[in-house]
Protein backbone atom coordinates (compact mmCIF):
# COMPACT_ATOMS: atom_id res chain seq x y z
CA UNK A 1 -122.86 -33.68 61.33
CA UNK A 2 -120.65 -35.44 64.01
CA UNK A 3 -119.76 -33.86 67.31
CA UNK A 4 -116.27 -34.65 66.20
CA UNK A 5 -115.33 -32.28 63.70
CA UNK A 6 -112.77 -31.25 61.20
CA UNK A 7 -110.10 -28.24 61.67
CA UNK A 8 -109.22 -26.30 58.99
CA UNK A 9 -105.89 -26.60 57.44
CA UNK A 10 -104.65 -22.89 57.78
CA UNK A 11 -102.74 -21.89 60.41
CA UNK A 12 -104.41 -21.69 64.14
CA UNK A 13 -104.79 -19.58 67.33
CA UNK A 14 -106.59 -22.04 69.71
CA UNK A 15 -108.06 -19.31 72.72
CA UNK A 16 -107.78 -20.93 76.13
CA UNK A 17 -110.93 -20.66 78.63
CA UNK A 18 -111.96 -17.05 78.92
CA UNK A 19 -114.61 -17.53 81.95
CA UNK A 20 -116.56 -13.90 80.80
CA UNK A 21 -113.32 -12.08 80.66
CA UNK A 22 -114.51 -9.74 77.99
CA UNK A 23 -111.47 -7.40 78.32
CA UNK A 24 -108.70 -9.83 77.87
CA UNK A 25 -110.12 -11.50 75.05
CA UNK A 26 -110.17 -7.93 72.77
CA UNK A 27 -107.20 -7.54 73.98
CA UNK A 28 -105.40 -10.56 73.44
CA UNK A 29 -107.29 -10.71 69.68
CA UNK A 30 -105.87 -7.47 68.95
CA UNK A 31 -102.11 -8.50 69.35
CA UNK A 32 -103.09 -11.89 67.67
CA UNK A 33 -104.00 -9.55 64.63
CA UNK A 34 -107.46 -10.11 63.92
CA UNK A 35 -110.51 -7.49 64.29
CA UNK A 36 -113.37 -7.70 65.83
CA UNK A 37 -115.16 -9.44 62.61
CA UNK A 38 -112.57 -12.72 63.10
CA UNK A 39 -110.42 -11.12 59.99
CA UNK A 40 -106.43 -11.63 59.94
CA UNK A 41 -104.22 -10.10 57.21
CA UNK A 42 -102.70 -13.73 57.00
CA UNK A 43 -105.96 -15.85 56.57
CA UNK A 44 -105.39 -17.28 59.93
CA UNK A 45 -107.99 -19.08 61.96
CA UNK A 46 -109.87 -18.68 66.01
CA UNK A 47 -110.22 -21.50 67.34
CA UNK A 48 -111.89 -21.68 70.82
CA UNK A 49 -111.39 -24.17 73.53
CA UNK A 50 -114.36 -23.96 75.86
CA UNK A 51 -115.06 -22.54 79.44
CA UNK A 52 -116.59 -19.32 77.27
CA UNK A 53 -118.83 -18.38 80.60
CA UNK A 54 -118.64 -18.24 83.81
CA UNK A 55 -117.05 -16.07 87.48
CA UNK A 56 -115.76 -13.20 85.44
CA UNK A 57 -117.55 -10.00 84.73
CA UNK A 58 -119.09 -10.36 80.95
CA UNK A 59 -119.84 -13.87 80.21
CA UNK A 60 -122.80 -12.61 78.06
CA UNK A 61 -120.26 -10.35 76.24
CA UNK A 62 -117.76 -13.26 75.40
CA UNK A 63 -120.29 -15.80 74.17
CA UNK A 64 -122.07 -13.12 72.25
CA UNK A 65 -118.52 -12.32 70.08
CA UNK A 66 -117.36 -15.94 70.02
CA UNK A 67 -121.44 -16.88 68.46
CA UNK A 68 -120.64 -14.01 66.42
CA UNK A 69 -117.40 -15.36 64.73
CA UNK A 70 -118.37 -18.83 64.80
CA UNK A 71 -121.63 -18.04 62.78
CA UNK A 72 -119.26 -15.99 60.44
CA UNK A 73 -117.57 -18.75 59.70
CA UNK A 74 -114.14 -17.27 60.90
CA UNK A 75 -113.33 -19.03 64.16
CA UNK A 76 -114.61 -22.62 65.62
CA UNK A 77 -115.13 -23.46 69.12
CA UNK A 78 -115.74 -26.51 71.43
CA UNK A 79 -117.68 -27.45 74.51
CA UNK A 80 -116.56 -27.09 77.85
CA UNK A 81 -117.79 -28.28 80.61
CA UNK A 82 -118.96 -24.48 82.09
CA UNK A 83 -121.27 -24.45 78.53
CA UNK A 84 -122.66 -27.98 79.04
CA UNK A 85 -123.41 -26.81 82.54
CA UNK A 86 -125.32 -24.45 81.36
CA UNK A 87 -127.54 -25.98 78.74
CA UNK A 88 -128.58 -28.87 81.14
CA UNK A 89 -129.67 -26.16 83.39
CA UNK A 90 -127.02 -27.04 86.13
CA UNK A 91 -126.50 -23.95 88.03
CA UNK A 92 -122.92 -24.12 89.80
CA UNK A 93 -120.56 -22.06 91.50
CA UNK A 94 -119.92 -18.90 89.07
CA UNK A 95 -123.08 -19.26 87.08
CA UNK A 96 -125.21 -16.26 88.84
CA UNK A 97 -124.52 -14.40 86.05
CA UNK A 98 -127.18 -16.94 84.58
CA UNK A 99 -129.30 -18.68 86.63
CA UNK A 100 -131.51 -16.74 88.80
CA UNK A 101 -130.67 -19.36 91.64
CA UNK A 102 -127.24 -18.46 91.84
CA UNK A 103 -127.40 -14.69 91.88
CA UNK A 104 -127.27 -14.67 95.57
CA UNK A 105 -124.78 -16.72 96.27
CA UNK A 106 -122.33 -15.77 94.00
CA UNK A 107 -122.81 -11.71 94.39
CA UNK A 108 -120.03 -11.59 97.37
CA UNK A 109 -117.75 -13.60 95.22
CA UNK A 110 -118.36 -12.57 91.85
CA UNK A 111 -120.16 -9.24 91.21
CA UNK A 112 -120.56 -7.58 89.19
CA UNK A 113 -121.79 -9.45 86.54
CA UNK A 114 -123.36 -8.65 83.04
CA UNK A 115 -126.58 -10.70 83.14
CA UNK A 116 -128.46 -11.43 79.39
CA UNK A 117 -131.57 -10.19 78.61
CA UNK A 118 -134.28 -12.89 77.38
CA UNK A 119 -133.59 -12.50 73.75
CA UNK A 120 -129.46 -12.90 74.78
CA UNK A 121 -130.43 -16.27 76.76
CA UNK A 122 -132.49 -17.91 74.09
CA UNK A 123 -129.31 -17.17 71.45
CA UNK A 124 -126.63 -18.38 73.97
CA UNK A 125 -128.49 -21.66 74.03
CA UNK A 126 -128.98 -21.88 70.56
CA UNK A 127 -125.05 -21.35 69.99
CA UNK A 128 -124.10 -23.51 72.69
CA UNK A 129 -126.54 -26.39 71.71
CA UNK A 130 -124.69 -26.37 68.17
CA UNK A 131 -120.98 -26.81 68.92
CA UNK A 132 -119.17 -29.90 68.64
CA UNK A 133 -117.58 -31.40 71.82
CA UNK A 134 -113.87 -32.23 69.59
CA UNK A 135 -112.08 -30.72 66.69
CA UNK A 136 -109.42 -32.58 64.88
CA UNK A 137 -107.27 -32.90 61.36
CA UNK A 138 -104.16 -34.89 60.57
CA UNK A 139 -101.52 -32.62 62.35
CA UNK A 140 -103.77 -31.83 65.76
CA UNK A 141 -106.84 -32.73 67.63
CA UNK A 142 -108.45 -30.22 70.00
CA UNK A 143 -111.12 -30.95 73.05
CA UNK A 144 -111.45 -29.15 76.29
CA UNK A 145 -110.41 -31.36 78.58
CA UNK A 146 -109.24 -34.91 77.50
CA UNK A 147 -108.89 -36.81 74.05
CA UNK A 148 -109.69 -40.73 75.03
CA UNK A 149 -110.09 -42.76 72.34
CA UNK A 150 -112.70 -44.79 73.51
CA UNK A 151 -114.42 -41.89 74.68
CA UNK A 152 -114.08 -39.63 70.96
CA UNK A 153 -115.54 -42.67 69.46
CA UNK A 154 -118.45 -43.14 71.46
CA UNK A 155 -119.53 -39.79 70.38
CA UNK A 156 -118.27 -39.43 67.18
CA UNK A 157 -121.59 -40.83 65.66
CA UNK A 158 -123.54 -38.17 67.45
CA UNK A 159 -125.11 -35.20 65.62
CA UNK A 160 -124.42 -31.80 66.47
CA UNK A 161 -127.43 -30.69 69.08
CA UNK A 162 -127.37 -33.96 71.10
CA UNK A 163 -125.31 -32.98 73.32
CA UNK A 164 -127.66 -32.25 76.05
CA UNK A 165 -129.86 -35.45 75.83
CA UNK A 166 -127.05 -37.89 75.64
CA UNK A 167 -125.15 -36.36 78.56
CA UNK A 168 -128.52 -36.88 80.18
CA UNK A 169 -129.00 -40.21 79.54
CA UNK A 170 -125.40 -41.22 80.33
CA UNK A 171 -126.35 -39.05 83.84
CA UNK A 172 -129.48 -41.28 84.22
CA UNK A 173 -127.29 -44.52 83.82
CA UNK A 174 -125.00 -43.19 86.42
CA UNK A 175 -127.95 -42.57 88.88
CA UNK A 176 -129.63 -45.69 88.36
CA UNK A 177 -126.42 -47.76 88.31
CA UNK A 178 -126.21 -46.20 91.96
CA UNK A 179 -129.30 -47.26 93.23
CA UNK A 180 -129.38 -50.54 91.94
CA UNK A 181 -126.38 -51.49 93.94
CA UNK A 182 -127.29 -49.82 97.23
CA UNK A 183 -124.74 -47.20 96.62
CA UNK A 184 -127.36 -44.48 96.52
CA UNK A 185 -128.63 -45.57 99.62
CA UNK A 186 -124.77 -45.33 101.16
CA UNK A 187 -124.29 -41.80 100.61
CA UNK A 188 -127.59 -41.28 101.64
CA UNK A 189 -126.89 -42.45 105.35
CA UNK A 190 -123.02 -40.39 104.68
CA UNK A 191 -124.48 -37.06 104.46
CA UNK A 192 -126.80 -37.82 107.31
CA UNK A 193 -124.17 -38.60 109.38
CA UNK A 194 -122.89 -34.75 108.38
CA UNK A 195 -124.93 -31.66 108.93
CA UNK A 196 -123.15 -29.03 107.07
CA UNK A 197 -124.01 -29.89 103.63
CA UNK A 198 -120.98 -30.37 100.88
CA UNK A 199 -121.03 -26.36 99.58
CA UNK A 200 -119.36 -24.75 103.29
CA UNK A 201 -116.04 -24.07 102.30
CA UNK A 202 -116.06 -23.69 105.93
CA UNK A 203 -116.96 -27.17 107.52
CA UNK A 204 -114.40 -29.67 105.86
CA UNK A 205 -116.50 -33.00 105.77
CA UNK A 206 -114.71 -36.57 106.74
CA UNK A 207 -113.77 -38.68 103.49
CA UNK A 208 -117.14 -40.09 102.20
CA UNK A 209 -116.34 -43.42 100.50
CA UNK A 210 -119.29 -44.00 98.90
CA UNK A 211 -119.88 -39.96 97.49
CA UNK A 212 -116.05 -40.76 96.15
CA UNK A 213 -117.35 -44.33 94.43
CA UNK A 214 -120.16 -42.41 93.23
CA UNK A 215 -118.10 -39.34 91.41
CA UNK A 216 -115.82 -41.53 89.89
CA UNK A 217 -118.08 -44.05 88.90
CA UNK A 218 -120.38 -41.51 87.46
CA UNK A 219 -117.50 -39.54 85.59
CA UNK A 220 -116.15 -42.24 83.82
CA UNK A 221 -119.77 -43.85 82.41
CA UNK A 222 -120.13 -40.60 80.64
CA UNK A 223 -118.29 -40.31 77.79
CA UNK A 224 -119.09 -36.02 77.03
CA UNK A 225 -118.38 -35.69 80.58
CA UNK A 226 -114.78 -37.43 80.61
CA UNK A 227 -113.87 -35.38 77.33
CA UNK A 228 -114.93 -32.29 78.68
CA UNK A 229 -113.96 -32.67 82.44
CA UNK A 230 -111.00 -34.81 82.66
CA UNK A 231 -110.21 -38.59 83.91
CA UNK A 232 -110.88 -39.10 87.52
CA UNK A 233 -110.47 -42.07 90.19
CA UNK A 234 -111.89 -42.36 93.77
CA UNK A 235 -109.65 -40.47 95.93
CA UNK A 236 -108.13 -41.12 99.31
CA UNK A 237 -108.72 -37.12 100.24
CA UNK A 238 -111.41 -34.63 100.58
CA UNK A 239 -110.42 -30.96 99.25
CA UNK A 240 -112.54 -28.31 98.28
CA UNK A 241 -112.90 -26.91 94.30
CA UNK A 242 -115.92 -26.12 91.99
CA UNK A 243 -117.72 -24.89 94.82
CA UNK A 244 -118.01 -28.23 96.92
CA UNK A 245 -116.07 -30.66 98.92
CA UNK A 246 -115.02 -33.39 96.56
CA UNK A 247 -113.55 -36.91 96.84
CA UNK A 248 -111.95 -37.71 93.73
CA UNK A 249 -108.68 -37.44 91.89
CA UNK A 250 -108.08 -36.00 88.27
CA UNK A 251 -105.72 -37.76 86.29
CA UNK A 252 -102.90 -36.44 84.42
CA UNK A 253 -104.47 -38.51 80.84
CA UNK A 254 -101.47 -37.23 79.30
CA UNK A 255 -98.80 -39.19 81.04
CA UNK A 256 -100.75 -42.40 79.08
CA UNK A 257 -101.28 -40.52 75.70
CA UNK A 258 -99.44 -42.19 73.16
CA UNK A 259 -100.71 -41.19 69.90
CA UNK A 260 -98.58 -39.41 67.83
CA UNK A 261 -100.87 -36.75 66.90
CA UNK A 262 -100.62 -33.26 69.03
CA UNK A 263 -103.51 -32.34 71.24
CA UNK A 264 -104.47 -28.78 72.73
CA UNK A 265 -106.59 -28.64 76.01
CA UNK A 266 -107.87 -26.00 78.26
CA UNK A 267 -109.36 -26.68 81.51
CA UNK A 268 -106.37 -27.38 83.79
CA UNK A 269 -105.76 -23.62 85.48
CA UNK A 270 -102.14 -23.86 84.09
CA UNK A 271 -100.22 -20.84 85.26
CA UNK A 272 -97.32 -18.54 84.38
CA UNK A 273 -96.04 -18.06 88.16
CA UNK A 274 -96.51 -19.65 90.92
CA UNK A 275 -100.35 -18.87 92.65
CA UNK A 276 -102.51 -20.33 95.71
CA UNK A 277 -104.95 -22.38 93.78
CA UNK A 278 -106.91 -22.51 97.23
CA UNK A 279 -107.96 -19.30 97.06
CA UNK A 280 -109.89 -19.71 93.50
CA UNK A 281 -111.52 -22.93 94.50
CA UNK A 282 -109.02 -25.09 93.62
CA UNK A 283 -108.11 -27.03 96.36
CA UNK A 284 -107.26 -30.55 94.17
CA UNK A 285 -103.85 -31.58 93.04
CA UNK A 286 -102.36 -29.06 90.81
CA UNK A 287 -101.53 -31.47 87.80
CA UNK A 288 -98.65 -28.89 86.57
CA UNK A 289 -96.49 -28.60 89.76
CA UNK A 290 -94.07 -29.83 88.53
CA UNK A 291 -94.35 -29.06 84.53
CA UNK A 292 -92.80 -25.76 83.18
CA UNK A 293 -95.76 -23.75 82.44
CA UNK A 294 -94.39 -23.11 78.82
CA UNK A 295 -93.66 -27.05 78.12
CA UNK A 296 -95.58 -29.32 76.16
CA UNK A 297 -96.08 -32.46 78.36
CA UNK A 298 -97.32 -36.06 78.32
CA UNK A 299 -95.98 -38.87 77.17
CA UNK A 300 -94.65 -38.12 73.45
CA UNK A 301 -94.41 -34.20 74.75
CA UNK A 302 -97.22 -33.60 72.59
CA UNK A 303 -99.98 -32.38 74.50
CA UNK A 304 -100.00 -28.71 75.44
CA UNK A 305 -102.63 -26.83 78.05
CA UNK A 306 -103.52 -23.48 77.26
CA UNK A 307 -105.69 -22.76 80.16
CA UNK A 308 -103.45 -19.82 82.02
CA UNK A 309 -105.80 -19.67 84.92
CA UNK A 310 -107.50 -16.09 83.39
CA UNK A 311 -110.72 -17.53 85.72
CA UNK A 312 -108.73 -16.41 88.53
CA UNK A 313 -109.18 -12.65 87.92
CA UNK A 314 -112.13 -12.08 90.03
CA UNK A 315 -109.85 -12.42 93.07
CA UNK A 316 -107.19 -10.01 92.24
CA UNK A 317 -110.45 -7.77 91.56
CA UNK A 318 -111.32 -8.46 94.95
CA UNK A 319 -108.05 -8.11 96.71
CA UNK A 320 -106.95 -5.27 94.71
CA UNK A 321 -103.94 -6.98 93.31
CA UNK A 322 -102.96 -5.67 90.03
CA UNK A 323 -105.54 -7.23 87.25
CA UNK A 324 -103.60 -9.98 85.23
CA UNK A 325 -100.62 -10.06 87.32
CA UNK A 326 -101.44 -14.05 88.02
CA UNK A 327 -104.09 -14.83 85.76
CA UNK A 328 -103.52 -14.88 82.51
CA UNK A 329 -105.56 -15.06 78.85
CA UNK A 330 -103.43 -17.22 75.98
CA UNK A 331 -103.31 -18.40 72.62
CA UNK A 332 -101.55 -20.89 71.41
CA UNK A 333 -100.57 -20.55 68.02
CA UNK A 334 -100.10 -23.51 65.40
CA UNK A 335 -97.97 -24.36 63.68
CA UNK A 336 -95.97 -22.32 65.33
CA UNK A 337 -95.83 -23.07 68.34
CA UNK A 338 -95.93 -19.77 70.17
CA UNK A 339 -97.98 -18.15 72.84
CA UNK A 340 -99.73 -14.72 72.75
CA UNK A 341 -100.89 -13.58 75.79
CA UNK A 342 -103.55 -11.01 76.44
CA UNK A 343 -100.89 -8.77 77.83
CA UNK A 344 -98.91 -8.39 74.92
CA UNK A 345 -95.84 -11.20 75.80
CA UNK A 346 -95.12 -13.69 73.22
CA UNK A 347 -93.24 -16.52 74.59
CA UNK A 348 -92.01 -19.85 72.41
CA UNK A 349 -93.28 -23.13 74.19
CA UNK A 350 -90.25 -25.56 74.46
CA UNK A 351 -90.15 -29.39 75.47
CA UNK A 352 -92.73 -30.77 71.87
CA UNK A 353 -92.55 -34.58 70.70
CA UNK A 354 -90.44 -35.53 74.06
């Protein structure tokens, strides 16, 4: 079985990235009409974008109801990048609630945190090592971060379970690609040159040209990595998100999308007003400035981000802001064409097919 995948050909509610949110996805299931088994009175389908895990307070919690209604049969789900973090064993900012080698760093910013008992661990992986990276049919296509063509059909022959080896191997190629053209050695003599490390949100570090050939470089050679993190160049600035200081630029794929099929995303931290990304980690271009956050966008107007940022709420936790004021949960519906949030709003998206 292909790590492309069909949809079904009912009608949809594709989940945006929940980031252990527990809370606000009941919540925003129960106004989408289904129970906690995955059923809806109108034979209507879940389907889940990625980013299950992660900063918020339950990620054992989410991925434990999502395995549930995938294995049921009544939802389907992709990768994200958070989940392909996780099976290669790459512990990152937000991932305490995992990895034993994050707990400490992440406590001040994120805890509490559920963490999984052993039993819980070994059936995450087993979920997450059996989704498909894209999900498509005639009338949509969905993927977590970006649907390349190139890129959906240098996986498409993959099987199901592969995901961690081949991002692996693409990860190797990256690596050795760098230190057969001396570029290894480059950032080598870079970070020597700078003492505080790339992880101080503290100690801004100069541009490093070669740690910025390197990310890009690196990005775009893997095909599950482009598809579940986004098209990137070398940059020309250094800003902090994810954790670390980084030196390259996301790219708005959409703006070049011409296909005329619709495609749903997460990913992006879209948002419903107006936030300071900087203080969630996200100091990088905000790739929806300018785009009304109910809008479809791209070229044709037919590619449509339902990431509201919900990864955010561990700082209004923190600050004592009112919980879902800025960050929100969403589904998009198809064919409809509407937006439930977790909240209880509906709102129609506007701007499709131009």
């Amino acid at each position: 079985m292909s790590l492309i995948q069909p949809l079904p050909a009912n009608p949809l509610d594709i989940v945006g990235d929940i980031h252990g949110e527990i809370d606000a996805l009941l919540k925003l299931l129960e106004h989408l009409g289904y129970d906690l088994h995955g059923r809806h009175p109108e034979g209507r389908t879940l389907v889940f974008v990625g980013d299950f895990c992660d900063r918020g307070p339950n990620s054992p919690a989410v991925l434990e109801l999502a395995r549930k209604l995938v294995q049921s049969g009544r939802a389907l789900a992709v990768l994200g990048n958070h989940e392909i973090n996780l099976l290669r064993e790459d512990a990152k900012d937000g991932s305490g609630w995992f990895f034993d080698a994050r707990m400490a760093r992440d406590h001040d910013k994120y805890a509490p945190f559920h963490r999984p008992t052993d039993q819980e661990r070994r059936d995450i992986v087993a979920f997450l090592s059996g989704l498909p990276i894209g999900l498509e049919r005639p009338d949509l296509r969905v993927i977590h971060a970006a649907w390349q063509d190139a890129q959906i059909e240098a996986v498409r022959h993959l099987p199901l379970g592969s995901v961690r080896d081949e991002y692996d191997h693409w990860e190797e190629l990256g690596r050795r690609q760098a230190r057969e053209t001396a570029l290894e050695e480059r950032m080598a003599k870079e970070l020597e040159q700078w003492e505080h490390g790339l992880e101080s949100s503290q100690h801004q570090p100069p541009f490093l040209h070669a740690h910025a050939e390197f990310e890009a470089n690196k990005q775009m050679l893997n095909p599950l990595k482009v598809l579940t993190s986004g098209v990137e160049q070398k940059g020309t600035t250094t800003f902090f998100a994810g954790g670390k200081w980084r030196f390259v630029e996301r790219m708005p794929w959409w703006d070049a999308y011409t296909d005329p099929t619709p495609v749903v995303v997460g990913h992006y931290w879209r948002r419903v007003r107006k936030v300071d990304r900087a203080a969630v980690g996200k100091g990088d271009a905000d790739l929806f400035e300018h785009t009304d956050p109910f809008s479809w966008h791209g070229a044709r107007g037919n590619v449509f981000c339902v990431d509201f940022s919900v990864g955010g709420r561990w700082l209004e936790r923190k600050s004592g802001t009112p919980v879902g004021r800025d960050f929100k949960l969403a589904a998009l519906r198809w064919p409809e064409r509407m937006l439930q949030f977790d909240d209880g709003h509906v709102q129609a998206t506007h701007g499709f097919g131009g």
